[in-house]
Every structure is written in structure tokens, then in C-alpha cells.
C-alpha atoms as a PDB file:
ATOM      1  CA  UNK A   1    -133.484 -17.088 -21.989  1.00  0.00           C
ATOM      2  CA  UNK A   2    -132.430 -19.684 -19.332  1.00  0.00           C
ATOM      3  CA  UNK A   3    -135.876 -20.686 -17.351  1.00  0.00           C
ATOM      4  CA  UNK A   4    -136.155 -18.140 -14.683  1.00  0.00           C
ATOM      5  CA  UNK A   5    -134.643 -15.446 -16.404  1.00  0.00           C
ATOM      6  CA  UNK A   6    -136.745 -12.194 -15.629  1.00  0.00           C
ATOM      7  CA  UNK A   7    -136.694  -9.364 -18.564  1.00  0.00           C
ATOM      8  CA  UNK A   8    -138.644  -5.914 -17.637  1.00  0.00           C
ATOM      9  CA  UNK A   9    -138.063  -2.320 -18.486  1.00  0.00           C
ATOM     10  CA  UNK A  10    -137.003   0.799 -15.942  1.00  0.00           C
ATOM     11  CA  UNK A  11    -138.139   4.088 -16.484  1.00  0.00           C
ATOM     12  CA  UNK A  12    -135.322   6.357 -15.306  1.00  0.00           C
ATOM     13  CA  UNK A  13    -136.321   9.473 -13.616  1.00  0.00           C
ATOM     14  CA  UNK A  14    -135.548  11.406 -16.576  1.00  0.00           C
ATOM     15  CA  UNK A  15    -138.118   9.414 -18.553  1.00  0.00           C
ATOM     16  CA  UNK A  16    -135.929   7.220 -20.517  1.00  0.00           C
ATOM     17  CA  UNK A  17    -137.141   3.720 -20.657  1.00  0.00           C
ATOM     18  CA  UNK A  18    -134.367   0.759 -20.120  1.00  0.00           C
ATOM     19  CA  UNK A  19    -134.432  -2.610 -20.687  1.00  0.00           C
ATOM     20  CA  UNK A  20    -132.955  -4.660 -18.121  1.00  0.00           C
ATOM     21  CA  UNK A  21    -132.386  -8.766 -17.643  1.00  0.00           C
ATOM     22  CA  UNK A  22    -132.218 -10.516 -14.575  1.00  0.00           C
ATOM     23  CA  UNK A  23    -130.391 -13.775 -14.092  1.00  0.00           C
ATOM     24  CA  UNK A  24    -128.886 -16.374 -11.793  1.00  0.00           C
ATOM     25  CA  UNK A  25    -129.542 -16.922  -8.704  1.00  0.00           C
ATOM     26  CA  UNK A  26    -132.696 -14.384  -8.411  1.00  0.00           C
ATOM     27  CA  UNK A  27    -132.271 -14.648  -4.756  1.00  0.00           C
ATOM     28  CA  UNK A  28    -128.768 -14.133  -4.403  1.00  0.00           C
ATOM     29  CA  UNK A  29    -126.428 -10.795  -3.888  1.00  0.00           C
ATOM     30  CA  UNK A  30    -127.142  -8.530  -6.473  1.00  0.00           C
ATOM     31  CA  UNK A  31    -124.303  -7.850  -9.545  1.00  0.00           C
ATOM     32  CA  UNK A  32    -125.147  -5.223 -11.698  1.00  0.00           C
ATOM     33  CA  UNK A  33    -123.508  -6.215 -14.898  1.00  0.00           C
ATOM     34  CA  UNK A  34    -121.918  -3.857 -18.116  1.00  0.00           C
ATOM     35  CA  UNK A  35    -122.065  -5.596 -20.951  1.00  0.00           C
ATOM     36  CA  UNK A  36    -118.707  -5.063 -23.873  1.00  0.00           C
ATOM     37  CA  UNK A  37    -118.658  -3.204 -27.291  1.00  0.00           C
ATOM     38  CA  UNK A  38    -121.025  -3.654 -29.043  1.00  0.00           C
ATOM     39  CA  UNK A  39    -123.486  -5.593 -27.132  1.00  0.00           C
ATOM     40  CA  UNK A  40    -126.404  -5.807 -24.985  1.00  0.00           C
ATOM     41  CA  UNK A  41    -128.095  -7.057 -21.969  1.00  0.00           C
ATOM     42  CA  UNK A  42    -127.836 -10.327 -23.140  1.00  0.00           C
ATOM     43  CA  UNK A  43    -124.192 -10.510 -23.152  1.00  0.00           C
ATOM     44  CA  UNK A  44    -125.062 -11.613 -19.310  1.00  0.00           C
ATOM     45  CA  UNK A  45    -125.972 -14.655 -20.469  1.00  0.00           C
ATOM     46  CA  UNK A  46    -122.715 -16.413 -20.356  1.00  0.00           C
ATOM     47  CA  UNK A  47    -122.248 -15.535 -17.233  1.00  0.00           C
ATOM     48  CA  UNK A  48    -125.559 -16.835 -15.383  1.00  0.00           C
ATOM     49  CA  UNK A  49    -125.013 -19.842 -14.519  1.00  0.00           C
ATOM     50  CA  UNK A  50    -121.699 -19.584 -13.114  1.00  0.00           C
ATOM     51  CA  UNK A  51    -123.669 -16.895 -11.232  1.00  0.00           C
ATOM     52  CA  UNK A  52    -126.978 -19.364  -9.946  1.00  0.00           C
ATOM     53  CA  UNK A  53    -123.469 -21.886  -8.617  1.00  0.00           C
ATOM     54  CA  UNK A  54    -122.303 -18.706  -6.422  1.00  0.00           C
ATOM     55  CA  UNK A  55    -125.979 -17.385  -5.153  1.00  0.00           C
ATOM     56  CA  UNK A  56    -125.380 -14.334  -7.421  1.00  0.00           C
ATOM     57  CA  UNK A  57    -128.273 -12.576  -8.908  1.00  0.00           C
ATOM     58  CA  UNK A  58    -126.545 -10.276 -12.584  1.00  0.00           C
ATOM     59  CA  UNK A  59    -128.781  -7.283 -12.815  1.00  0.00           C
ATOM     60  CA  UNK A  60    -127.743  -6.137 -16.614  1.00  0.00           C
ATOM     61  CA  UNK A  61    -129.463  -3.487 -19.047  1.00  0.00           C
ATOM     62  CA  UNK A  62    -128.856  -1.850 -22.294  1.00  0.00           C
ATOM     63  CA  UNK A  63    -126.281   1.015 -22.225  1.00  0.00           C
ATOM     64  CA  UNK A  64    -128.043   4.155 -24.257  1.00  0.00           C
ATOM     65  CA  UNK A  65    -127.980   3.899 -27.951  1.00  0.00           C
ATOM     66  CA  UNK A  66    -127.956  -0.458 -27.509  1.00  0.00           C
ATOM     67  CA  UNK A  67    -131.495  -2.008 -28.682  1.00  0.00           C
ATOM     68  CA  UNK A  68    -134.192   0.392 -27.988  1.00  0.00           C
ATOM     69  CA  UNK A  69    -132.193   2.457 -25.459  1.00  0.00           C
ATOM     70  CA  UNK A  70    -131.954   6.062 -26.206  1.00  0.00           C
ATOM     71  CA  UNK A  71    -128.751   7.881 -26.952  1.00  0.00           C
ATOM     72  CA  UNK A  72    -127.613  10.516 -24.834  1.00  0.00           C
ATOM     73  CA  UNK A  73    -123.968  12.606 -25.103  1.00  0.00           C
ATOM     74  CA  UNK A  74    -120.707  10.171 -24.473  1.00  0.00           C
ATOM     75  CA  UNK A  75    -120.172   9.860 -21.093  1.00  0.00           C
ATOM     76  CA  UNK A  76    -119.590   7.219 -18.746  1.00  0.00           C
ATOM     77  CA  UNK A  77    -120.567   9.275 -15.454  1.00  0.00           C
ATOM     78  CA  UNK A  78    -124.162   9.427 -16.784  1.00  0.00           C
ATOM     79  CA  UNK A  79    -123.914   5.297 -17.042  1.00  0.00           C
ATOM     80  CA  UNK A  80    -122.701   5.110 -13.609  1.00  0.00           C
ATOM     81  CA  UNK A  81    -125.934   7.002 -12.549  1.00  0.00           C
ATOM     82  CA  UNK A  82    -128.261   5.134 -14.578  1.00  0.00           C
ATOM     83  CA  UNK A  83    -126.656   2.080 -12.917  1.00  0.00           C
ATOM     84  CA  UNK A  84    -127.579   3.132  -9.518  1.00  0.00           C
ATOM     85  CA  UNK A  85    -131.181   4.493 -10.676  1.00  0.00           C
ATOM     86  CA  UNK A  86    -132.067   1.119 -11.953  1.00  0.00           C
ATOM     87  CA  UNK A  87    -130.413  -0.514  -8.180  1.00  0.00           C
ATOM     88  CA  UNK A  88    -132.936   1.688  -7.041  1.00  0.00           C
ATOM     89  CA  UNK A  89    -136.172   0.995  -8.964  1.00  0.00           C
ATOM     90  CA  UNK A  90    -135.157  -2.686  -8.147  1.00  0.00           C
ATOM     91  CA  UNK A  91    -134.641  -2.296  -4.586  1.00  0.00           C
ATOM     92  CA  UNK A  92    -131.224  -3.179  -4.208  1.00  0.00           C
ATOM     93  CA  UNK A  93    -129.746  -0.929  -1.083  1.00  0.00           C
ATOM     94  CA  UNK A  94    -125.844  -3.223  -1.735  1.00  0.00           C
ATOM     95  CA  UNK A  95    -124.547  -4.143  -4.826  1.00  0.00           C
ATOM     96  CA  UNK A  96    -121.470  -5.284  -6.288  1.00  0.00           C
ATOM     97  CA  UNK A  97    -120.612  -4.428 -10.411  1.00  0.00           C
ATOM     98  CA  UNK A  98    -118.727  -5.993 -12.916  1.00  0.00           C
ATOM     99  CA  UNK A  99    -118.186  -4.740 -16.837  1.00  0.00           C
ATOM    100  CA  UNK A 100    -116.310  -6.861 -19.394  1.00  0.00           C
ATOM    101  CA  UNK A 101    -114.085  -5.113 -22.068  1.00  0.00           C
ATOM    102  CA  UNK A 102    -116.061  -1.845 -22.990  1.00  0.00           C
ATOM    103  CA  UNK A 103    -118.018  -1.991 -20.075  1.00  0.00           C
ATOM    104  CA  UNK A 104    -115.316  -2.175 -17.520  1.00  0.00           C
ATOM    105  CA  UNK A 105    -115.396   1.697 -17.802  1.00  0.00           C
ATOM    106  CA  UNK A 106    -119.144   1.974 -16.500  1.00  0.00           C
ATOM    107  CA  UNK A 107    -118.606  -0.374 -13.848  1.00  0.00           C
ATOM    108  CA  UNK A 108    -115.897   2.233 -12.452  1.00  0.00           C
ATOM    109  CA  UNK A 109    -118.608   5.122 -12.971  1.00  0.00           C
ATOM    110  CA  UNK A 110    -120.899   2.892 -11.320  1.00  0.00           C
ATOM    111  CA  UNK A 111    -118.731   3.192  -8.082  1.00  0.00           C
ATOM    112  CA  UNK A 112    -118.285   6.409  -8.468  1.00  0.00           C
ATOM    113  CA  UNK A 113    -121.783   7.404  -8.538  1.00  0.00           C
ATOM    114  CA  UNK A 114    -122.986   4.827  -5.571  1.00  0.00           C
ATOM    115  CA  UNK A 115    -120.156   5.461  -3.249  1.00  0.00           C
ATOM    116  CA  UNK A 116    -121.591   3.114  -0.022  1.00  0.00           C
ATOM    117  CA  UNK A 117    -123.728   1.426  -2.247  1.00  0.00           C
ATOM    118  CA  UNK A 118    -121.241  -0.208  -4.385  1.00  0.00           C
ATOM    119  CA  UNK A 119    -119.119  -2.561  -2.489  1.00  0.00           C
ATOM    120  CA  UNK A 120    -117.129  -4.212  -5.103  1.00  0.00           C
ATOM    121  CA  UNK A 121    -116.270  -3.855  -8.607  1.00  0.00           C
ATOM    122  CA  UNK A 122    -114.714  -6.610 -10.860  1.00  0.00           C
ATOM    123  CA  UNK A 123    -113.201  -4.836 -14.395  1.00  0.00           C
ATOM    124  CA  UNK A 124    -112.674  -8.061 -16.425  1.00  0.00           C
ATOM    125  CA  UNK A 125    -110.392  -7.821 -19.856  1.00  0.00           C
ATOM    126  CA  UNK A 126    -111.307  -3.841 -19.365  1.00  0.00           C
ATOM    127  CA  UNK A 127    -110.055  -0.964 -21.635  1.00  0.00           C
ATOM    128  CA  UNK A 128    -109.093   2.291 -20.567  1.00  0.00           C
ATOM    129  CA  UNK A 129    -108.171   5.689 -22.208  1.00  0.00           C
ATOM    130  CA  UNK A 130    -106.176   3.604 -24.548  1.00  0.00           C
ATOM    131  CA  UNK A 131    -104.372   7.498 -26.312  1.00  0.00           C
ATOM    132  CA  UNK A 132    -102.681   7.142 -22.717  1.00  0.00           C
ATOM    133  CA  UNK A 133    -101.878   3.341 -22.716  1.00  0.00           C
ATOM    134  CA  UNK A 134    -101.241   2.195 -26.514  1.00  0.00           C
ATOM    135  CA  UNK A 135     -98.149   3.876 -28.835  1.00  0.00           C
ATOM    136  CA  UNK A 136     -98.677   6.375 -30.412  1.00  0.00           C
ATOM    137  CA  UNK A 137     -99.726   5.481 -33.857  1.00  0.00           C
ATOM    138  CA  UNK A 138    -100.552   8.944 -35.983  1.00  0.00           C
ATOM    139  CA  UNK A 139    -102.084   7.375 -39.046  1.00  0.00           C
ATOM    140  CA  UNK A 140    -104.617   5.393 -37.039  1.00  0.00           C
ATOM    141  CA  UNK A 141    -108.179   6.811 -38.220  1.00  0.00           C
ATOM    142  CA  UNK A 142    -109.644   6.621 -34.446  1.00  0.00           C
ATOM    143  CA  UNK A 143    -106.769   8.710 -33.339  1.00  0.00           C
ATOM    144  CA  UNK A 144    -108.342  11.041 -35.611  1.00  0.00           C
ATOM    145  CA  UNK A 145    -111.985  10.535 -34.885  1.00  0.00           C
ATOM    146  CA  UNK A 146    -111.112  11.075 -31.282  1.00  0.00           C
ATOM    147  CA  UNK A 147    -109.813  14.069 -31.709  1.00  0.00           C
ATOM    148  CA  UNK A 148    -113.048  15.675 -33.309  1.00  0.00           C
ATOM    149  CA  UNK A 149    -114.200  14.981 -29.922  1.00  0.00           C
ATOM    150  CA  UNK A 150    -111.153  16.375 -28.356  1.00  0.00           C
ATOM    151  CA  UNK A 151    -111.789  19.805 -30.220  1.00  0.00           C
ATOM    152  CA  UNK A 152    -115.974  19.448 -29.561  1.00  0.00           C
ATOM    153  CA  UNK A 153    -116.583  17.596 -32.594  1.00  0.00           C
ATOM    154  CA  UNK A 154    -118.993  15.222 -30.954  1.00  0.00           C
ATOM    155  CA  UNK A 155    -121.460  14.647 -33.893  1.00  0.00           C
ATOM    156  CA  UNK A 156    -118.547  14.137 -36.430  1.00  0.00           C
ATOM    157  CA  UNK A 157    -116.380  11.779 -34.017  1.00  0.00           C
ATOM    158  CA  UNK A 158    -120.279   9.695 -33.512  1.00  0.00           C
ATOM    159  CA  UNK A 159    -120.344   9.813 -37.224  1.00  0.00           C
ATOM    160  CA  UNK A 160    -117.016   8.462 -37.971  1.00  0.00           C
ATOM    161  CA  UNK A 161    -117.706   5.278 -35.411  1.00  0.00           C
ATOM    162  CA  UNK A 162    -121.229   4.566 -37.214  1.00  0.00           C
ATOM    163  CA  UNK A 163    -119.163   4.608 -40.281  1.00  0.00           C
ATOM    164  CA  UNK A 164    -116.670   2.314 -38.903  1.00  0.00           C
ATOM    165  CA  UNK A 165    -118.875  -0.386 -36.981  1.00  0.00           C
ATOM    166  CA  UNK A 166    -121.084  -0.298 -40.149  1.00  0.00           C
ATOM    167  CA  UNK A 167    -117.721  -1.511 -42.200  1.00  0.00           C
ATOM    168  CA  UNK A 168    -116.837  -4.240 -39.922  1.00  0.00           C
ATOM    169  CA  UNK A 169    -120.197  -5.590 -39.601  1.00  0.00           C
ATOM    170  CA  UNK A 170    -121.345  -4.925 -43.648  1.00  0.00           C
ATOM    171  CA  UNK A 171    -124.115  -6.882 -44.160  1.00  0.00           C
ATOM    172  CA  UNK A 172    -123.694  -9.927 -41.336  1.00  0.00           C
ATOM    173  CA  UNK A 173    -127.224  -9.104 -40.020  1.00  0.00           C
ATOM    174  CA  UNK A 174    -128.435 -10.101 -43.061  1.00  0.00           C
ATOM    175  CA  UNK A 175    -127.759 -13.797 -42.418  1.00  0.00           C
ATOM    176  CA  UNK A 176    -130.733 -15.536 -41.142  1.00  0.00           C
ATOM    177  CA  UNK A 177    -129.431 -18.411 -39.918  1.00  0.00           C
ATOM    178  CA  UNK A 178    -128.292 -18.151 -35.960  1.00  0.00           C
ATOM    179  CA  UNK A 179    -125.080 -20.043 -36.042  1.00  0.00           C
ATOM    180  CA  UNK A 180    -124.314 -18.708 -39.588  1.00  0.00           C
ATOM    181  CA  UNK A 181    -124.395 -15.462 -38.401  1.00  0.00           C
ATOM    182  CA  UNK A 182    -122.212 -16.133 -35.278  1.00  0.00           C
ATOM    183  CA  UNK A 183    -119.331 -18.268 -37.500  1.00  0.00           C
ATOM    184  CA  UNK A 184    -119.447 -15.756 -39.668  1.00  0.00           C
ATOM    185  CA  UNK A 185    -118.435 -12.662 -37.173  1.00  0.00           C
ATOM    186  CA  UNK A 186    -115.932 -14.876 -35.058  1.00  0.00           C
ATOM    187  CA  UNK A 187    -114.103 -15.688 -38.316  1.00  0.00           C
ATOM    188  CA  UNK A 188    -110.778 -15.264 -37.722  1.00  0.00           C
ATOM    189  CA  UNK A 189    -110.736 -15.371 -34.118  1.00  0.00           C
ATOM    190  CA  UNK A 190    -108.323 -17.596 -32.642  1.00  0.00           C
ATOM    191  CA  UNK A 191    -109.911 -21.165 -31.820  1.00  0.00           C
ATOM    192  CA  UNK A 192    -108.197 -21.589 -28.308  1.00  0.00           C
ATOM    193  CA  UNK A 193    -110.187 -18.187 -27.901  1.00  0.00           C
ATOM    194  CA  UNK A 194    -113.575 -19.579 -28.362  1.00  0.00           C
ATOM    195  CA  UNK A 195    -112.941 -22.705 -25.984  1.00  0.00           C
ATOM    196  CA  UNK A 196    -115.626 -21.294 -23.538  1.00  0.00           C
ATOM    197  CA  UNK A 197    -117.941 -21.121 -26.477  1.00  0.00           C
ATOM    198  CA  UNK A 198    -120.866 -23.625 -26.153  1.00  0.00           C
ATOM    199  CA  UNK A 199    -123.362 -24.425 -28.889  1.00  0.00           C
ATOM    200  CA  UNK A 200    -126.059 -22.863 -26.631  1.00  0.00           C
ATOM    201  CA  UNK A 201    -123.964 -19.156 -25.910  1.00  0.00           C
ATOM    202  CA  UNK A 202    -122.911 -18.803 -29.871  1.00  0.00           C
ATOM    203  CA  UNK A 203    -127.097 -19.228 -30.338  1.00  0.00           C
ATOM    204  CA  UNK A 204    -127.458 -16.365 -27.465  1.00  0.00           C
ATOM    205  CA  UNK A 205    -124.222 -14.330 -28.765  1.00  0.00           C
ATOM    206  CA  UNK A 206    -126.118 -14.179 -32.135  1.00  0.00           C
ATOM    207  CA  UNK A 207    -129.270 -12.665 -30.340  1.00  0.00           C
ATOM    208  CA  UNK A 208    -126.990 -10.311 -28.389  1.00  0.00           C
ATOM    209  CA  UNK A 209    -125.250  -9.263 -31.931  1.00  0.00           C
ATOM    210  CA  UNK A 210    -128.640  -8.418 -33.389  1.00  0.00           C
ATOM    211  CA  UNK A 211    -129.916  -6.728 -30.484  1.00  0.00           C
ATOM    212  CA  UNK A 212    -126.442  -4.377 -30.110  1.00  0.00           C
ATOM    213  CA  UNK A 213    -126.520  -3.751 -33.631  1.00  0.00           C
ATOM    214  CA  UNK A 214    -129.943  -2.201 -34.901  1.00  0.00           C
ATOM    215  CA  UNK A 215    -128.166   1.012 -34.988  1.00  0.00           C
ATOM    216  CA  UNK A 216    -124.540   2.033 -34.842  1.00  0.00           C
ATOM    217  CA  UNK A 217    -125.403   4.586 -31.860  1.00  0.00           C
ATOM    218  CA  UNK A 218    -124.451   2.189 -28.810  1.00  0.00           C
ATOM    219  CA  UNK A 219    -121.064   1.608 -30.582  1.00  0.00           C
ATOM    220  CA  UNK A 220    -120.040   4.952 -31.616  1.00  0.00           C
ATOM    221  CA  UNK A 221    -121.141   6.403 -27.776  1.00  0.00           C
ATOM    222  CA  UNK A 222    -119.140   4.058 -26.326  1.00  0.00           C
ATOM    223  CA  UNK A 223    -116.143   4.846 -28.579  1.00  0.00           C
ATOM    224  CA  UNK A 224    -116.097   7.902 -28.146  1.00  0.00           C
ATOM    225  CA  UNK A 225    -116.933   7.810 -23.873  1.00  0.00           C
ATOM    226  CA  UNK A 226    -113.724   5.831 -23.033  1.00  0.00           C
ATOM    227  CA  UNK A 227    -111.647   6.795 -25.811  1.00  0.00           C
ATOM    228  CA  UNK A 228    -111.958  10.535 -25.430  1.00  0.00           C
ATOM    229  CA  UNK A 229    -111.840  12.486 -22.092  1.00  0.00           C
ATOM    230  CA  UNK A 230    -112.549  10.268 -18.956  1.00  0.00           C
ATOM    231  CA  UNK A 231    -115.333  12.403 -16.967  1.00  0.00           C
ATOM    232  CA  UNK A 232    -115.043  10.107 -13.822  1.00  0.00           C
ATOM    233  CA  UNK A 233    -112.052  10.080 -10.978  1.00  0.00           C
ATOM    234  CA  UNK A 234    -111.232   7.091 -11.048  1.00  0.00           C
ATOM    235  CA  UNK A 235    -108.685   8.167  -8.199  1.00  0.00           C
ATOM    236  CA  UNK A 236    -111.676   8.622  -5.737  1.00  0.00           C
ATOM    237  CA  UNK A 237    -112.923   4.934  -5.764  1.00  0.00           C
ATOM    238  CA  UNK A 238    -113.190   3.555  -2.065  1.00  0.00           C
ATOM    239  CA  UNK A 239    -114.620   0.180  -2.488  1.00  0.00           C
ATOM    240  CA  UNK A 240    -112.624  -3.201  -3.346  1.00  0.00           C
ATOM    241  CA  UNK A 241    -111.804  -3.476  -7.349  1.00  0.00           C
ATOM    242  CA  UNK A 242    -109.902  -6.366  -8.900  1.00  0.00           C
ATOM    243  CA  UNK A 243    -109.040  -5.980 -12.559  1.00  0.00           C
ATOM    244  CA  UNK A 244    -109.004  -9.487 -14.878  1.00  0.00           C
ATOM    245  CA  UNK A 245    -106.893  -9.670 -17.708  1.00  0.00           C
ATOM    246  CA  UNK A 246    -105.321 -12.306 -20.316  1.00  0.00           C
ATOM    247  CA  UNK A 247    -101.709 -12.258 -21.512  1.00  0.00           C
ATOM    248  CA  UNK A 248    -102.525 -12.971 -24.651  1.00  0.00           C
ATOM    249  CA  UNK A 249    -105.161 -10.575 -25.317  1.00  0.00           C
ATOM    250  CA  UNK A 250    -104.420  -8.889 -28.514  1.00  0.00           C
ATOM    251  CA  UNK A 251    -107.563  -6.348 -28.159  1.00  0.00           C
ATOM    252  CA  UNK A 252    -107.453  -5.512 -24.458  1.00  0.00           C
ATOM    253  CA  UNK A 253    -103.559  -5.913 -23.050  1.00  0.00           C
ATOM    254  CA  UNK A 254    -103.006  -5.947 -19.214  1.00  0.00           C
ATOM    255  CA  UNK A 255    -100.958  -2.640 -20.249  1.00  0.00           C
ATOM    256  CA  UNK A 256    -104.764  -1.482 -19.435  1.00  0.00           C
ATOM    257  CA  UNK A 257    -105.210  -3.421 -16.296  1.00  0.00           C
ATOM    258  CA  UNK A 258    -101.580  -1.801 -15.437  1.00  0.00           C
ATOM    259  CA  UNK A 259    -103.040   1.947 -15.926  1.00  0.00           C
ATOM    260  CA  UNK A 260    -105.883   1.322 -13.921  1.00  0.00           C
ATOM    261  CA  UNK A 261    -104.313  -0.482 -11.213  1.00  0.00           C
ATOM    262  CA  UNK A 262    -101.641   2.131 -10.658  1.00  0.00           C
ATOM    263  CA  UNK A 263    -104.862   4.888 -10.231  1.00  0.00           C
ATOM    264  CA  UNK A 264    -106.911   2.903  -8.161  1.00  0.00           C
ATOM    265  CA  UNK A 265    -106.919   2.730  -4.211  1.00  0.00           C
ATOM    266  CA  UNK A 266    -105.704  -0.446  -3.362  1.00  0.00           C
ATOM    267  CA  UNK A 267    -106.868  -1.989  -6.824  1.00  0.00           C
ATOM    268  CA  UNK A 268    -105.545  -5.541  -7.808  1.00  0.00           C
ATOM    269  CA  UNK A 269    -104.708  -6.806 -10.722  1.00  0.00           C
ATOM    270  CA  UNK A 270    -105.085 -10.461 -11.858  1.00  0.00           C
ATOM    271  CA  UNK A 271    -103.712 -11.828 -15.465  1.00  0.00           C
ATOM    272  CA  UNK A 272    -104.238 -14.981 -16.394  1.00  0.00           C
ATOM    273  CA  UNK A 273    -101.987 -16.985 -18.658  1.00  0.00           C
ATOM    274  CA  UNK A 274    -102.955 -18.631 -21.830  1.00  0.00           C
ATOM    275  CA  UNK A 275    -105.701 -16.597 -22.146  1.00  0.00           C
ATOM    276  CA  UNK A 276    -107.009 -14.104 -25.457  1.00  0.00           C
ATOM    277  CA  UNK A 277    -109.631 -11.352 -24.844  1.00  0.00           C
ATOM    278  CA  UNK A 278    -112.269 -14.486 -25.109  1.00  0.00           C
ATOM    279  CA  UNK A 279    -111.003 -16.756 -22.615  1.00  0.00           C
ATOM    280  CA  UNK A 280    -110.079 -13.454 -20.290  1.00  0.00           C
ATOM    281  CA  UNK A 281    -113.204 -12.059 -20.766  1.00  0.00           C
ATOM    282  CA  UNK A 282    -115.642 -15.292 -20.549  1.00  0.00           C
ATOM    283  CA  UNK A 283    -113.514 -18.516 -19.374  1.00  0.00           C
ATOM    284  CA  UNK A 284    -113.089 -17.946 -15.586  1.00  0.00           C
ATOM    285  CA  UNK A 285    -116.228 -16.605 -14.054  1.00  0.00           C
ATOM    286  CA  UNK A 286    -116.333 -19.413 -11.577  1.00  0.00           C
ATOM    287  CA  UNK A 287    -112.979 -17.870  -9.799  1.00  0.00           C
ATOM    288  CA  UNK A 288    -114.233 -14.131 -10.373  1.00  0.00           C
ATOM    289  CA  UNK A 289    -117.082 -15.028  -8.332  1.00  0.00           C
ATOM    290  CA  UNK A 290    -115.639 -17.084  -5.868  1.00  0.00           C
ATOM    291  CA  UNK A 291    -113.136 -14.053  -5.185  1.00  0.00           C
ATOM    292  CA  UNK A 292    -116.174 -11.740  -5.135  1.00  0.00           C
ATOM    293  CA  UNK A 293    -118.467 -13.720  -2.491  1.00  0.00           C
ATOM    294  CA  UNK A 294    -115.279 -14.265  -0.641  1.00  0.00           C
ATOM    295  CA  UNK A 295    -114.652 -10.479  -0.500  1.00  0.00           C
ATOM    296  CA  UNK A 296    -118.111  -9.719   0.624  1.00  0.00           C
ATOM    297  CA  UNK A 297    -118.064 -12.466   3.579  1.00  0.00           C
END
């Protein structure tokens, strides 16, 4: 952790215990932050010290089934609410929320479930119900695992995404070394991708990785939350929200950024050229923030 960095743990007040990470600018305007799929709290990382340059304080905590959090039932309501629990047990009366790729989803619920609390929301290289946004591909196996879910499946369609992160990841965690471990899940990726990458965030990412990835339970609830049955309005947001995407994101397309924007109140849409899900979702915090202290001036 960067020197100043606080780490504690919320009790919710259904007795679930969180862990939470507090970075930037302690003294600054509060962000809570929702980390992507699959990772954790310390996914916030890469973003703090663009936040201590705009007096922004990133609030960020383990979604359930990430690290030691509990699992509960897919739903991205209930993160919205554990959200604003946590802005409670730290105090924080105003705050603003971003998420980043899977967890631009919860930011919306966060809204949602803090409506005069939450007075801006920043969805950066976001999904959304992607059944609603990508072709229709019948032979793709999460088509299929979502539909368990569809039809009340729940257990079998968490099953199927345990069996599916636990593929792609094989046996990565067993590599000891920090920057082994990180070359060896990025391989592949496109270098102009991985320009925002420092030396010092591929040593956090690998701590982020481990942390996301004791179990598969984070991963599959998250699947399964925003792939299945939205249980939020996202129709009913009042607040500001701008939505960040890249061009050249081949996991996250602005098609995404398009859904949401034509559903949200006054939502706007930013895409930035040149840019993969890496660079969209990690290379241009310094404007994201700039737009977000300038919207709460």
C-alpha cells in the first residue's frame, strides 16, 4: 500500500464483515469505488494517486464472495446498499461513485440506493446486460449458464462460472513469483493496452489477482448479477452519470456505454479513441476526475 493508505473492516448491519481500503487524498471528497471482474479492493490502487492530485479520497471494499467477503444471492441492488452502509459507518453524508468494467453495474445500484446521497456516478469501460447489447450467439456456453438463472437455476448458473473462472485461471496462483504471475495472466493482451502499466501497479495487480481469486464465488456472483436479470431501474437515476469507454475495447464495446446512455436521465457518454478495455479502463483518470470535481463545483 501507498504510505497513507488506511485498510479497516465494516460490519454491515446484517453482520457481515467487509473489508474496505482507503486512498488518496484522505481529506478530500469522498469516491466510493467498484472494483472490475474478478478483483478486489485493491484494484483502487491505480487509481490513487491520480486521486491525492484532485483532493479525492476512493473509499473501495470487497464485493461479497471477493477475499474474505461473504457470498450472498446475485444481485446488484444489495451492492448498492452495502455501498451506502459502509458511506455510513464512515461518515460520509455526500459521495460521488465510480465502478470500472464489472463494477460499473454497482456503481448504478449505488445511486439507486443513496438517492441525495450520491451526487455523481462515473461508469468507466462498464458492461451492461450484454443478452440485450451483444448478437445473439446460441452456442455460447454463458448464454446457457445464464439461462439456468433465467429459469431459477441459481446454484447451477454459480456452478458453471466457478467452473469457468477456474479454467481460465488453471493453476496461475501457483506461481510465486509477483511479476511472473502478472506476465503470465496479461499474456496475450495487446501491448498498447498495458501502456498505463507501471512496474509498481503489475506488483499491486498481482496482489489484487490473489486476493479476487481465493475462491471462484466473487466471479461467478458477479456473472451471474449483470448478466442475468437487472434488479435495479436504472431509468430512475437523478444524479449526474458520465459513462467512459474505448473504441477499441474488444471486452467492453461502447455498444454498452450506448445502452446505458439511452436509459439514463441526462447520462453522457464519453469514448475515447485509441483506447482497449486497459487504456479505457485505467489510462485517463486524471480527466475523469477533473470532469468529476468540476461537476461538483
Amino acid at each position: 500500500m501507498a504510505a497513507g493508505d488506511i485498510e479497516r473492516v465494516v460490519t454491515l448491519p446484517d453482520g457481515r464483515a467487509l473489508a474496505i481500503r482507503e486512498g488518496g487524498d484522505l481529506a478530500g471528497a469522498a469516491v466510493v469505488y467498484h472494483h472490475g471482474t474478478p478483483a478486489s479492493r485493491y484494484q483502487a490502487g491505480f487509481i490513487e494517486a491520480a486521486a491525492r492530485c484532485h483532493g479525492i479520497r476512493v473509499v473501495s471494499f470487497n464485493r461479497p464472495g471477493y477475499g474474505s467477503a461473504p457470498e450472498t444471492p446475485p444481485s446488484l441492488a444489495s451492492v448498492g446498499t452495502d455501498a451506502v452502509h459502509i458511506a455510513d459507518a464512515l461518515d460520509l453524508e455526500q459521495f460521488s461513485t465510480v465502478g470500472v468494467s464489472g463494477g460499473g453495474p454497482y456503481a448504478l445500484a449505488t445511486a439507486l440506493a443513496g438517492p441525495g446521497r450520491v451526487s455523481q456516478v462515473a461508469v468507466v469501460a462498464g458492461i451492461g446486460p450484454w443478452r440485450l447489447i451483444e448478437p445473439e450467439d446460441p452456442s455460447d456456453p454463458e448464454r446457457e449458464l445464464l439461462a439456468l438463472a433465467d429459469a431459477g437455476k441459481i446454484d447451477a448458473a454459480l456452478a458453471g462460472y466457478r467452473a469457468v473462472l477456474t479454467a481460465e485461471i488453471g493453476d496461475l496462483l501457483a506461481i510465486g513469483d509477483d511479476s511472473a504471475l502478472v506476465e503470465a495472466y496479461l499474456d496475450g493482451a495487446p501491448p498498447d493496452d498495458l501502456q498505463w502499466l507501471d512496474q509498481e501497479k503489475r506488483l499491486l495487480w498481482a496482489v489484487d489477482l490473489r486476493e479476487a481469486v481465493r475462491t471462484g464465488d466473487g466471479y461467478a456472483r458477479d456473472n451471474v448479477a449483470w448478466g442475468g436479470r437487472w434488479d435495479i431501474d436504472i431509468a430512475a437515476i437523478r444524479c449526474p452519470v458520465r459513462l467512459y469507454y474505448g473504441n477499441l475495447d474488444r471486452l467492453v464495446s461502447p455498444s454498452h456505454g450506448r445502452w446505458l446512455a439511452d436509459r439514463i436521465p441526462g447520462a453522457i457518454q464519453v469514448t475515447w479513441p485509441d483506447a482497449g478495455h486497459g487504456i479505457a479502463s485505467f489510462g485517463h483518470w486524471d480527466t475523469i476526475f477533473a470532469s468529476m470535481r468540476d461537476e461538483s463545483v
